[in-house]
Protein backbone atom coordinates (compact mmCIF):
# COMPACT_ATOMS: atom_id res chain seq x y z
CA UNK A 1 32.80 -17.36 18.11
CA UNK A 2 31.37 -14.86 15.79
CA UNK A 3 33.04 -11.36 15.15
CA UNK A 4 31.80 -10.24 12.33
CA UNK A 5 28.44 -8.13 11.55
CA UNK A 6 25.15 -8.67 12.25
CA UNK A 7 23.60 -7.39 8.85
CA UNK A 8 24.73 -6.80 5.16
CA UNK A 9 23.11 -4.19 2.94
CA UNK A 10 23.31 -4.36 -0.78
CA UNK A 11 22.22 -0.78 -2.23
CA UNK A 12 22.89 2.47 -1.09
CA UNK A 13 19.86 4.75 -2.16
CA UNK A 14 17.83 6.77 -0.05
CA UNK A 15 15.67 3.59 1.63
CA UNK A 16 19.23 1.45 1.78
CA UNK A 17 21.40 4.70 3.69
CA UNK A 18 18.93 5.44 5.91
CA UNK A 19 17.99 1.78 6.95
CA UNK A 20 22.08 1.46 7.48
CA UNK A 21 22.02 4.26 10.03
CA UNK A 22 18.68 2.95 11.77
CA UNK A 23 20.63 -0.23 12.37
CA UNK A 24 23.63 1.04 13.29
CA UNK A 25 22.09 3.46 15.78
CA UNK A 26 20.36 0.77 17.28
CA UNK A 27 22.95 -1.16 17.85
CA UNK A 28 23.43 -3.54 14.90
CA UNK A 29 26.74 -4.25 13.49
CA UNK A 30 26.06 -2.91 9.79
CA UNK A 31 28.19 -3.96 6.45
CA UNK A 32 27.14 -2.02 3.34
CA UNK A 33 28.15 -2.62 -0.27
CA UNK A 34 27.05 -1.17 -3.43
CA UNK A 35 26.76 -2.21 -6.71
CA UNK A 36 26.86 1.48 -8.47
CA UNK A 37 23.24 0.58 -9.55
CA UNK A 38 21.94 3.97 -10.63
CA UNK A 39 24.42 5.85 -8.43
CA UNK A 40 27.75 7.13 -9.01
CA UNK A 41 31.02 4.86 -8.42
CA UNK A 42 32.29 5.97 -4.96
CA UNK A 43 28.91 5.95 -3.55
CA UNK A 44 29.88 3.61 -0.35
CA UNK A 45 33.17 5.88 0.47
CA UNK A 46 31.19 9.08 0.39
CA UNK A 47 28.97 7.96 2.24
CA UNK A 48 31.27 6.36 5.05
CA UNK A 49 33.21 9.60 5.43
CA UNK A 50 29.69 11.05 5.49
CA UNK A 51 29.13 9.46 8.60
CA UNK A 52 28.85 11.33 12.15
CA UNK A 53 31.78 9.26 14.28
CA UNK A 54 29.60 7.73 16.23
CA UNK A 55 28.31 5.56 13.40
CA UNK A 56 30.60 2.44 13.31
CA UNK A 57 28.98 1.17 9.82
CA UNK A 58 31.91 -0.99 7.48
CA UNK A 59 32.02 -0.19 3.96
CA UNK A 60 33.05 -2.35 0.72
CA UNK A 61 33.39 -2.43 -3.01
CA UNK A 62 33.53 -6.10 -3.84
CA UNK A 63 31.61 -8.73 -3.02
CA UNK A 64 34.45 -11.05 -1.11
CA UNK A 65 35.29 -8.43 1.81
CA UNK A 66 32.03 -7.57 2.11
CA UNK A 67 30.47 -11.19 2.52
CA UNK A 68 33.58 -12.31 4.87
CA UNK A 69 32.41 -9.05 7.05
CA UNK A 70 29.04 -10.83 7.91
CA UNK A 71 28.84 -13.27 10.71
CA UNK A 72 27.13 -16.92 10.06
CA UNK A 73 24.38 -17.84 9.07
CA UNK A 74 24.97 -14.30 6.90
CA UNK A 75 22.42 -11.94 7.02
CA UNK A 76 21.84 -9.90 3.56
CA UNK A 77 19.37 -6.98 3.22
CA UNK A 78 18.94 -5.99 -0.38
CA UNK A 79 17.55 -2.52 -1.14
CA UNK A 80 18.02 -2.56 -5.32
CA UNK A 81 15.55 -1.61 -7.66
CA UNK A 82 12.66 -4.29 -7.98
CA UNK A 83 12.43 -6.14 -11.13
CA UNK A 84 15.67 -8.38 -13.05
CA UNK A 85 18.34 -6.52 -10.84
CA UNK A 86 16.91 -8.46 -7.94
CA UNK A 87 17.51 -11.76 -9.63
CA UNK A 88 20.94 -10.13 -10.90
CA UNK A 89 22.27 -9.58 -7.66
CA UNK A 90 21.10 -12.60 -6.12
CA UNK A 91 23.06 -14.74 -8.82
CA UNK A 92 26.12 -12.78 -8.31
CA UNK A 93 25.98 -13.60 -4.12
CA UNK A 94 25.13 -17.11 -4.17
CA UNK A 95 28.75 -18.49 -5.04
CA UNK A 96 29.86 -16.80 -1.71
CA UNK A 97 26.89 -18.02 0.35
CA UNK A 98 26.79 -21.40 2.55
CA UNK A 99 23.60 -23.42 3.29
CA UNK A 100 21.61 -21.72 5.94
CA UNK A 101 21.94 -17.31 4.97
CA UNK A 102 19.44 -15.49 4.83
CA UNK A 103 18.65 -13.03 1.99
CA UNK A 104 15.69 -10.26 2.24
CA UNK A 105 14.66 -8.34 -0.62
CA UNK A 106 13.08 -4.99 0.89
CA UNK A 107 12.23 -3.35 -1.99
CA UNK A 108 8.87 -3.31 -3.81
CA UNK A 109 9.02 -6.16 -5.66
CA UNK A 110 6.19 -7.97 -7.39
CA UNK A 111 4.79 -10.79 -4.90
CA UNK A 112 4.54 -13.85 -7.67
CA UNK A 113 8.73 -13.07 -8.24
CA UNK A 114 8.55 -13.11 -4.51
CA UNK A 115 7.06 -16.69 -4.44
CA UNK A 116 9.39 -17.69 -6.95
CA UNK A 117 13.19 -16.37 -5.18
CA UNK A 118 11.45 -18.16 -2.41
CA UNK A 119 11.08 -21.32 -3.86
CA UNK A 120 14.33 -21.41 -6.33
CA UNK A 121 16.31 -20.45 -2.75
CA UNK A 122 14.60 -22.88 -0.70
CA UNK A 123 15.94 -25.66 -2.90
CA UNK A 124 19.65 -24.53 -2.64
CA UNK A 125 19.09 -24.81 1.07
CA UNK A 126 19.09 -20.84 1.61
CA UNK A 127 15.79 -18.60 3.64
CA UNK A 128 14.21 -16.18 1.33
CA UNK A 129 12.44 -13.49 2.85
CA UNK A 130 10.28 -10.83 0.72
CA UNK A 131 9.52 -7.60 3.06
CA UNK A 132 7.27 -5.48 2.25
CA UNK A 133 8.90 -1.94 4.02
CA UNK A 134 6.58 1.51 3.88
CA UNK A 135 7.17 4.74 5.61
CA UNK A 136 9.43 6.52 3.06
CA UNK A 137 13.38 7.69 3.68
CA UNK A 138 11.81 8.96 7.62
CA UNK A 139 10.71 5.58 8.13
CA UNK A 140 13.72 3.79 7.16
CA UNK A 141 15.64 6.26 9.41
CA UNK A 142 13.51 6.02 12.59
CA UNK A 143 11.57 3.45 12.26
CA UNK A 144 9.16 2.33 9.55
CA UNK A 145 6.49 -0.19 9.43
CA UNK A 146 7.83 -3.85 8.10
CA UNK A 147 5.59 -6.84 6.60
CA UNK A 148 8.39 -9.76 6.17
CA UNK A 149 7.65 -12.80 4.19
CA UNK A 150 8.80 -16.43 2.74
CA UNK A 151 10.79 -18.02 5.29
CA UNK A 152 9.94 -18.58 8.54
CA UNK A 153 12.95 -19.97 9.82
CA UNK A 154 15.14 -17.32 8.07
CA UNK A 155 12.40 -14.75 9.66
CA UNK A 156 12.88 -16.51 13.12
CA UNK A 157 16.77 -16.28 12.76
CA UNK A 158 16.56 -12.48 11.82
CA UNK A 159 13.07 -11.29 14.27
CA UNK A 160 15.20 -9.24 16.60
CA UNK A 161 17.07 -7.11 13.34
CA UNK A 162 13.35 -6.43 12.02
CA UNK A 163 12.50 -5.47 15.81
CA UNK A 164 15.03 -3.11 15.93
CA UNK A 165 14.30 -1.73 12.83
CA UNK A 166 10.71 -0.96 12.91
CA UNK A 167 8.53 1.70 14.29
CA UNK A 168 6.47 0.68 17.76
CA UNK A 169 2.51 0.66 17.62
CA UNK A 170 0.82 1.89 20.72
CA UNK A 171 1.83 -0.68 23.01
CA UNK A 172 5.46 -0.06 22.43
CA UNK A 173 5.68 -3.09 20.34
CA UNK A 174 7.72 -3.03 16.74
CA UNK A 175 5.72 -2.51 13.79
CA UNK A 176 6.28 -5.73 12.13
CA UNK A 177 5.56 -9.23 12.13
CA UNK A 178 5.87 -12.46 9.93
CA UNK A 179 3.05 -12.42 7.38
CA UNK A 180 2.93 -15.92 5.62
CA UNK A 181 5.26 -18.24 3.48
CA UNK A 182 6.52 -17.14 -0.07
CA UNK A 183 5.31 -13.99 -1.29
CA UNK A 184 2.96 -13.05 1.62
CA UNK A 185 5.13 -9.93 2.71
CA UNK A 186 5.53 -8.21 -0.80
CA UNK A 187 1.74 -8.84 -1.36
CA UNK A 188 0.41 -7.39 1.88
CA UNK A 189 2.82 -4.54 0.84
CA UNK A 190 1.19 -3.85 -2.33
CA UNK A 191 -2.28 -3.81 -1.15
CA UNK A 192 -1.02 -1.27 1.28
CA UNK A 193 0.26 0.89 -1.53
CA UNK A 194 -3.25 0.24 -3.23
CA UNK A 195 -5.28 1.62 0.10
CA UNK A 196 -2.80 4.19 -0.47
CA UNK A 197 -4.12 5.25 -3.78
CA UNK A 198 -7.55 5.01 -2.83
CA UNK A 199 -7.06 7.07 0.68
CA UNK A 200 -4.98 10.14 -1.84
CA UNK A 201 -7.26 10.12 -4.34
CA UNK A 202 -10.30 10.52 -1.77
CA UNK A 203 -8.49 13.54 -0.52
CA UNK A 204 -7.67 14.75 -3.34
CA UNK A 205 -11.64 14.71 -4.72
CA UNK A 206 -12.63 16.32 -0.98
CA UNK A 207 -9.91 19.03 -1.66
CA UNK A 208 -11.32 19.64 -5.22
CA UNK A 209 -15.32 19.81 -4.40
CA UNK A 210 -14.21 22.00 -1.21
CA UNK A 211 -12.10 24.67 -3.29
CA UNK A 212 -14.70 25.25 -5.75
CA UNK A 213 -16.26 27.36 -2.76
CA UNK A 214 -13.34 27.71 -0.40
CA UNK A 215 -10.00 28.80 -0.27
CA UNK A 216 -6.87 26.51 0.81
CA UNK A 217 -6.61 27.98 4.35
CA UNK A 218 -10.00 27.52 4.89
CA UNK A 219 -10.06 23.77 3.69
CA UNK A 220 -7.24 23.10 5.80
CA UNK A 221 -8.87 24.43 8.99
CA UNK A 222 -11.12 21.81 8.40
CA UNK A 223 -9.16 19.03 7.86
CA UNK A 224 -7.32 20.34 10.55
CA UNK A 225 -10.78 20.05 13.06
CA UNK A 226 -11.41 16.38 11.52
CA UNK A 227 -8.50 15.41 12.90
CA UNK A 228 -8.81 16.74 16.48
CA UNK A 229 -12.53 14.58 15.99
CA UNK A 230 -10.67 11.48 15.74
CA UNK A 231 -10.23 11.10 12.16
CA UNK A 232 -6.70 12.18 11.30
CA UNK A 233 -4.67 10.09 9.12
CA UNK A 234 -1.08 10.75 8.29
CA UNK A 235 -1.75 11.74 4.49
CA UNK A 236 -4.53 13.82 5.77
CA UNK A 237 -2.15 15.68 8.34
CA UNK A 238 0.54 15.92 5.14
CA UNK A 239 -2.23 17.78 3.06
CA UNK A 240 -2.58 20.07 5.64
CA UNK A 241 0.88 21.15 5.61
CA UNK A 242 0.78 21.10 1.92
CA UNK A 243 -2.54 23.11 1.25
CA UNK A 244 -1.07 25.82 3.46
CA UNK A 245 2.78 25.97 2.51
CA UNK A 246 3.85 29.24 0.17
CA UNK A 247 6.72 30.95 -0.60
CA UNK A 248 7.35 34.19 -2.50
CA UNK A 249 5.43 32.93 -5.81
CA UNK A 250 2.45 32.34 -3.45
CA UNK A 251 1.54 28.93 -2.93
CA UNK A 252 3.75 25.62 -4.14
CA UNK A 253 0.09 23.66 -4.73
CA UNK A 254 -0.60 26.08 -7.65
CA UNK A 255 2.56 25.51 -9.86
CA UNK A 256 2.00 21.77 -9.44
CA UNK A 257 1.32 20.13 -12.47
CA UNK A 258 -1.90 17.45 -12.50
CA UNK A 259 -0.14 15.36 -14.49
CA UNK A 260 -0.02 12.17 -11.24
CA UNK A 261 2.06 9.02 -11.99
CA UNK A 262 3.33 5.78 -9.92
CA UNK A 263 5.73 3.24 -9.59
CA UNK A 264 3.42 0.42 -10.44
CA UNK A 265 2.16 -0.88 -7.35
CA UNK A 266 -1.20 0.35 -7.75
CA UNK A 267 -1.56 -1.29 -10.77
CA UNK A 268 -0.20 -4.35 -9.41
CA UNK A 269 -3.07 -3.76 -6.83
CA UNK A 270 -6.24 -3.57 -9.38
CA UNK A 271 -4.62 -6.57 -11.03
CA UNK A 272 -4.64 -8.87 -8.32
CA UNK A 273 -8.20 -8.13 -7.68
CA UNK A 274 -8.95 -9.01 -11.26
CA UNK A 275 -6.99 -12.09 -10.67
CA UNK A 276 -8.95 -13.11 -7.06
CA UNK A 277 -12.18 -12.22 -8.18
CA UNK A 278 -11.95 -9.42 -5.61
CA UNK A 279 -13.38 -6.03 -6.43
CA UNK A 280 -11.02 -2.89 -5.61
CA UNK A 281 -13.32 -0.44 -7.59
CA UNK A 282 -12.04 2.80 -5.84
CA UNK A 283 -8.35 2.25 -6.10
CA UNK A 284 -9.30 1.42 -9.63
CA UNK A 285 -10.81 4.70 -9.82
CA UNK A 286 -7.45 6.46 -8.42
CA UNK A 287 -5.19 4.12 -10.96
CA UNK A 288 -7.42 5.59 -13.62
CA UNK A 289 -7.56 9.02 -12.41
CA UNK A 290 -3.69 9.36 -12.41
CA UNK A 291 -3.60 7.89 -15.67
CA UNK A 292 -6.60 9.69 -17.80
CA UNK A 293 -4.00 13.25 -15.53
CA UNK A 294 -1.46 12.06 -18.02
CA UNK A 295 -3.09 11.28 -21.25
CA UNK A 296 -2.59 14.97 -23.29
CA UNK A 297 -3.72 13.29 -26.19
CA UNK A 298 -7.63 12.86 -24.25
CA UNK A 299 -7.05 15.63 -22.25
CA UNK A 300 -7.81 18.19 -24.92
CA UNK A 301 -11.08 20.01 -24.85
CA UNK A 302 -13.38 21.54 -22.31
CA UNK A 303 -17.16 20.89 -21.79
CA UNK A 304 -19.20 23.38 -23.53
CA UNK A 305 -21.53 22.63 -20.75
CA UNK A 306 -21.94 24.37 -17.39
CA UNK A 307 -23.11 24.46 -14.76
CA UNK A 308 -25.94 27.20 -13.62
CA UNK A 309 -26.66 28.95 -10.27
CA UNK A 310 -24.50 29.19 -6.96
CA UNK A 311 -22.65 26.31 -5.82
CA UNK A 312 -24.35 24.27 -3.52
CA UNK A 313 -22.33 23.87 -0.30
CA UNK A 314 -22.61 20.73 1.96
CA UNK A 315 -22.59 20.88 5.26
CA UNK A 316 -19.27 20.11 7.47
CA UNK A 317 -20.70 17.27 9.00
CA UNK A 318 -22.10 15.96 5.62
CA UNK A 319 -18.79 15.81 3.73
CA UNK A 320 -17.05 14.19 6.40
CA UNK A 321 -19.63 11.64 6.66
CA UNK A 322 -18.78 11.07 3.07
CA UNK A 323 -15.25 10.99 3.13
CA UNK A 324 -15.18 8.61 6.42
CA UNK A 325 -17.96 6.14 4.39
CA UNK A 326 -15.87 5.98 1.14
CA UNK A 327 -12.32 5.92 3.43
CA UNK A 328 -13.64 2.43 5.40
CA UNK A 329 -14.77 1.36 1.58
CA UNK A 330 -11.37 1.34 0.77
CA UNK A 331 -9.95 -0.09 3.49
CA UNK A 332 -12.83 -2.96 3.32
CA UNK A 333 -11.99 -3.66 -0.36
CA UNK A 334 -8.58 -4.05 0.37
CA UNK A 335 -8.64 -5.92 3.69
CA UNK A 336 -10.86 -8.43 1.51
CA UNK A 337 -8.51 -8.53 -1.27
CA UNK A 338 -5.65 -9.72 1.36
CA UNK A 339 -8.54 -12.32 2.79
CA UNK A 340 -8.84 -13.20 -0.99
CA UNK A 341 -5.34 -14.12 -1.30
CA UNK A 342 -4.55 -16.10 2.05
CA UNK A 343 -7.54 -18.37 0.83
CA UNK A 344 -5.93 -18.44 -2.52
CA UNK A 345 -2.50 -19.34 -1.31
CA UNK A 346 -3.05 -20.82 1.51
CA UNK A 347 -1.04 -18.14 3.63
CA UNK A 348 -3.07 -17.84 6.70
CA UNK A 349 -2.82 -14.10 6.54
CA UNK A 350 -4.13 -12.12 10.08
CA UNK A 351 -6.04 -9.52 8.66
CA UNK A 352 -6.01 -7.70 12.55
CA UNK A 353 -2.34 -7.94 13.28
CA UNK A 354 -1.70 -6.64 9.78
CA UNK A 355 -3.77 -3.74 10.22
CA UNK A 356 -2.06 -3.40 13.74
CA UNK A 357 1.57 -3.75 11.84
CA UNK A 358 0.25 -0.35 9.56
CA UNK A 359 -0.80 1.28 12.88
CA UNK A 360 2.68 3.31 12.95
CA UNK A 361 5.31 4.09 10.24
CA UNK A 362 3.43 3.73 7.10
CA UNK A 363 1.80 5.88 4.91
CA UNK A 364 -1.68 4.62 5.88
CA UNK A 365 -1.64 4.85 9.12
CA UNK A 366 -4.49 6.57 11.29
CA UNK A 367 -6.81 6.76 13.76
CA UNK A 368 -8.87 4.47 11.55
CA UNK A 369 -6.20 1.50 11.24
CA UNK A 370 -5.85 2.30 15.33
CA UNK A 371 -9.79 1.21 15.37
CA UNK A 372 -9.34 -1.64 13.52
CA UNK A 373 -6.29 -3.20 15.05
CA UNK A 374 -7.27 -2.44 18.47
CA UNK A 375 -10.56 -3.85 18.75
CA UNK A 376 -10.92 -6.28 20.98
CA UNK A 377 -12.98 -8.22 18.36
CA UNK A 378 -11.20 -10.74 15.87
CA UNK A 379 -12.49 -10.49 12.47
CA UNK A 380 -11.90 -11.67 8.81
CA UNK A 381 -13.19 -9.08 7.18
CA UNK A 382 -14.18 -5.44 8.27
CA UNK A 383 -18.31 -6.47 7.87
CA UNK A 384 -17.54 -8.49 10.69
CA UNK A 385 -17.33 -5.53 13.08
CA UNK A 386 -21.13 -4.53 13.33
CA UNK A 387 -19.13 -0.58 13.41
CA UNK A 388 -17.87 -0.46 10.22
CA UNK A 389 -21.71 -1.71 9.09
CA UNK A 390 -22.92 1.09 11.31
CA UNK A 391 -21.27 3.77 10.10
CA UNK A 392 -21.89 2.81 6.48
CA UNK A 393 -25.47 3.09 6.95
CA UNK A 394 -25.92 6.07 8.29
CA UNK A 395 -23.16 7.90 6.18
CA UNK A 396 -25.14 6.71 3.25
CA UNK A 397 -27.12 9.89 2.36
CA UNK A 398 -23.90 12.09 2.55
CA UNK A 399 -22.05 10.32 0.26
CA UNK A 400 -25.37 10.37 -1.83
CA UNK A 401 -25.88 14.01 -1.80
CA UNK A 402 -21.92 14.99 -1.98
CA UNK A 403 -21.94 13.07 -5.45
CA UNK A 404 -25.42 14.69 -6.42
CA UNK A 405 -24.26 17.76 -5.90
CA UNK A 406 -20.85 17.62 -7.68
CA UNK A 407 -22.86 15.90 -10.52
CA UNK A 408 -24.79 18.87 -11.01
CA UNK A 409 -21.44 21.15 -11.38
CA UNK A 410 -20.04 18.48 -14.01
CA UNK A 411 -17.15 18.07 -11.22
CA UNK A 412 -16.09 14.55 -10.96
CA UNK A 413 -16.12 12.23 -8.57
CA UNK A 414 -14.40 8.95 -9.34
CA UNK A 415 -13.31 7.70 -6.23
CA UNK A 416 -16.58 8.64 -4.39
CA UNK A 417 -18.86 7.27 -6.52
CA UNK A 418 -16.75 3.78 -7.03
CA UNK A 419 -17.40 3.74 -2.96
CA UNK A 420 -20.88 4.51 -3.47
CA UNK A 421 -22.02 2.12 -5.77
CA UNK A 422 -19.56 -0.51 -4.72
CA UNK A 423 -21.67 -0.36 -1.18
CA UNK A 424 -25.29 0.23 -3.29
CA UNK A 425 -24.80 -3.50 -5.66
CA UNK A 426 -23.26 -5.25 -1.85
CA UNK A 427 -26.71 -4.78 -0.57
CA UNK A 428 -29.07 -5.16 -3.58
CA UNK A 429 -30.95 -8.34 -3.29
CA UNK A 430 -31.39 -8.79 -6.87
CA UNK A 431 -28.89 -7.41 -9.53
CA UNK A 432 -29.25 -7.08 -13.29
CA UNK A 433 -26.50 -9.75 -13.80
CA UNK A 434 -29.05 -12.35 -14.60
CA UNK A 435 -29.47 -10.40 -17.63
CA UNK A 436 -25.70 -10.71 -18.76
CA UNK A 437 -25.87 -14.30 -18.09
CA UNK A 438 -28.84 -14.62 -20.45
CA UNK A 439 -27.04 -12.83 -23.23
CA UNK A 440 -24.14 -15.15 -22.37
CA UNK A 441 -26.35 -18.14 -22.67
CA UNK A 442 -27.71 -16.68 -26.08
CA UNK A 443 -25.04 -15.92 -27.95
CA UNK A 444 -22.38 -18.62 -26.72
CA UNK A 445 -24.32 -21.33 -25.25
CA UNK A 446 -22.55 -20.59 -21.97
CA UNK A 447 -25.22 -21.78 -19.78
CA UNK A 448 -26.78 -20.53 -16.45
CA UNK A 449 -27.41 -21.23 -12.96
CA UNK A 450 -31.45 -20.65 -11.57
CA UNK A 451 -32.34 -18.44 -9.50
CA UNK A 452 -34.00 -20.70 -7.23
CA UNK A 453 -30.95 -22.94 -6.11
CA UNK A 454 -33.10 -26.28 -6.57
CA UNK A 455 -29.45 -27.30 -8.53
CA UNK A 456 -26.48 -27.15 -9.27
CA UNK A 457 -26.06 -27.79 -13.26
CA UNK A 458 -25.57 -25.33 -15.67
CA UNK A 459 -29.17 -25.07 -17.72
CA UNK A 460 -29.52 -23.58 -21.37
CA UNK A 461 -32.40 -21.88 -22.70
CA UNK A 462 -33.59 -22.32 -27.20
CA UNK A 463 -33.56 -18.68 -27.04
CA UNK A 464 -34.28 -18.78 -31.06
């Protein structure tokens, strides 16, 4: 008969603590160790003694107490830094683990080192899971929204600790499910941090048209009224807070450097579209907007152009038109990028359940991911649900005019206009790429397809 604990953590920052007392509290037996990674030495007795006494959480410094704490098949949660410290730490465990234990890697690790832990495991008879977690330090303490991956016996073994651990959509049901085999979980969780970008950098370019003519109360107030119209999004309700918070200096947004940066999962995003085929042209345009915020060297001179007359204000209903049409642009390019990959992989991803899974304790969630878990349609795509075409249509001419009109102040409009034009080429009937292929044909004897389908060979042309 077992004694020991349910559930081993390895890494004691601020998503590994906080995931230690959500366990606990919900009545998992919890072992934590830590390898000093980052942190200072003593890190796992300060935070023991740190511990309110009704926290029953066992602490250890090596590797041999802490594995004998763990009942079989062991159960080993790692939260270190993505990257070669994963692969570190999982050398250094396997001489203590038996056929059968089950390790997870929570952190945000790249999806193709996902599929290959899974693999290399699988082969010394151990379940690798990959889970992609999102919700911050507050989700990992209360609940957070959990995409696990790779095994799906090791998954089946450990459903009820990832239960437990999760926030609860709607329905009172946890905020997790498996995704698919190898990588699936750490993928899913990348696109989210790619929808991510895109939804930030949206409201950032909404925030910075509005306060050319208003003033950060004001914008707030009417972020504040789009979500009591059912369009409120967590990030939307955090700018809010943010727009509005000052101190005796006057307000925190002002002394915030532009200068934006990430931890690499939006550029892991744009990648994999590259590598699918899939475009995901507006969180390319947030990737590049962070990174032309940080280039001083580009960043140097002003136009010595501007802009003449009053500024031309939209009207309320207009620039939430735009903002919704762009937002489900977004959330359509990445929803497809996801489809890309389960075809790709052969993962059999459920686009609906994972939008359902983001419904509660993730960064993305809103009344927008509600819509599009909850309908009682299935779909494979978001152009399936005749809504989302819809609304596109006849939000058209506010994006239109909401770019026109920040063209006209030289403001830009990255994100926006990536949206725009993204949904402009999905509905042309003929685009100027039979051009390109010409030149290709020219210049490198590349061939081309006809335009009339009567084949399928590639033809070439004695351009000269």
């Amino acid at each position: 008969m077992n004694k020991g604990n349910d559930l081993g953590i390895i890494g004691l920052g601020t998503m590994g603590s906080q995931l230690a007392l959500n366990a606990a509290e919900n009545g998992i037996q919890v072992s934590v160790y830590n390898r000093d990674i980052g942190l200072e030495k003593g890190t796992v007795d300060n935070f023991i003694e740190s511990l309110p006494n009704n926290f029953e959480i066992n602490g250890f410094i090596e590797y041999h107490a802490f594995i004998a704490s763990l009942n079989h098949p062991k159960t080993i949660l790692l939260m270190v830094p993505a990257g070669i410290i994963v692969d570190t730490v999982i050398e250094e465990l396997l001489p203590f683990l038996d056929n059968g234990d089950i390790l997870i890697d929570g952190g945000n690790s790249f999806y193709k080192d996902s599929n290959r832990r899974y693999r290399n495991l699988k082969e010394k008879g151990l379940h690798f899971i990959g889970c992609g977690i999102s919700g911050g330090s507050e989700g990992a303490r209360h609940g957070c929204s959990m995409m696990p991956g790779g095994s799906k016996v090791g998954y089946d073994i450990t459903k009820n600790i990832f239960s437990k651990l999760s926030s609860k959509d709607k329905n009172d049901h946890p905020c997790m499910n498996f995704i698919g085999n190898e990588g699936a979980g750490h993928f899913v969780k990348m696109i989210h941090n790619g929808i991510e970008y895109g939804e930030m950098q949206l409201i950032a370019e909404t925030y910075s048209y509005l306060a050319l003519y208003m003033g950060k109360e004001e914008i707030a107030s009417l972020f504040k009224s789009w979500c009591k119209q059912g369009y409120s999004s967590y990030l939307l309700e955090i700018t809010i807070e943010i727009l509005t918070k000052k101190d005796e200096k006057g307000y925190v947004l002002d002394r915030i450097s532009d200068k934006a940066s990430g931890k690499g999962t939006g550029q892991w995003s744009v990648n994999a579209g590259l590598e699918l085929g899939s475009v995901v042209s507006v969180m390319a345009a947030a990737l590049n907007a962070r990174l032309l915020s940080s280039d001083s060297e580009l960043r140097q001179n002003d136009l010595q152009v501007f802009p003449k007359g009053n500024i031309p204000q939209l009207a309320e209903i207009e620039i939430l038109e735009a903002f919704f049409f762009a937002r489900l642009i977004n959330h359509l390019q990445g929803f497809h990028l996801i489809q890309q990959a389960s075809t790709e992989y052969s993962w059999h991803l459920n686009l609906k359940e994972i939008a359902r899974i983001w419904t509660n304790g993730c960064i993305i969630r809103s009344e927008l991911m509600e819509q599009l878990a909850f309908t009682e349609t299935f779909w494979n795509g978001l152009l399936d649900l005749e809504w989302v075409k819809d609304t596109l249509e006849s939000n058209l001419n506010s994006v239109r005019t909401l770019i026109r009109r920040s063209a006209e102040l030289l403001h830009p409009m990255d994100a926006y206009s990536s949206a725009f034009n993204f949904w402009l080429a999905l509905n042309k009937q003929q685009l100027p790429t039979n051009l390109i292929q010409a030149q290709r044909d020219y210049f490198g004897n590349h061939g081309f397809k006809l335009s009339d389908g009567s084949d399928d060979n590639l033809h070439h042309y004695a351009w000269n």
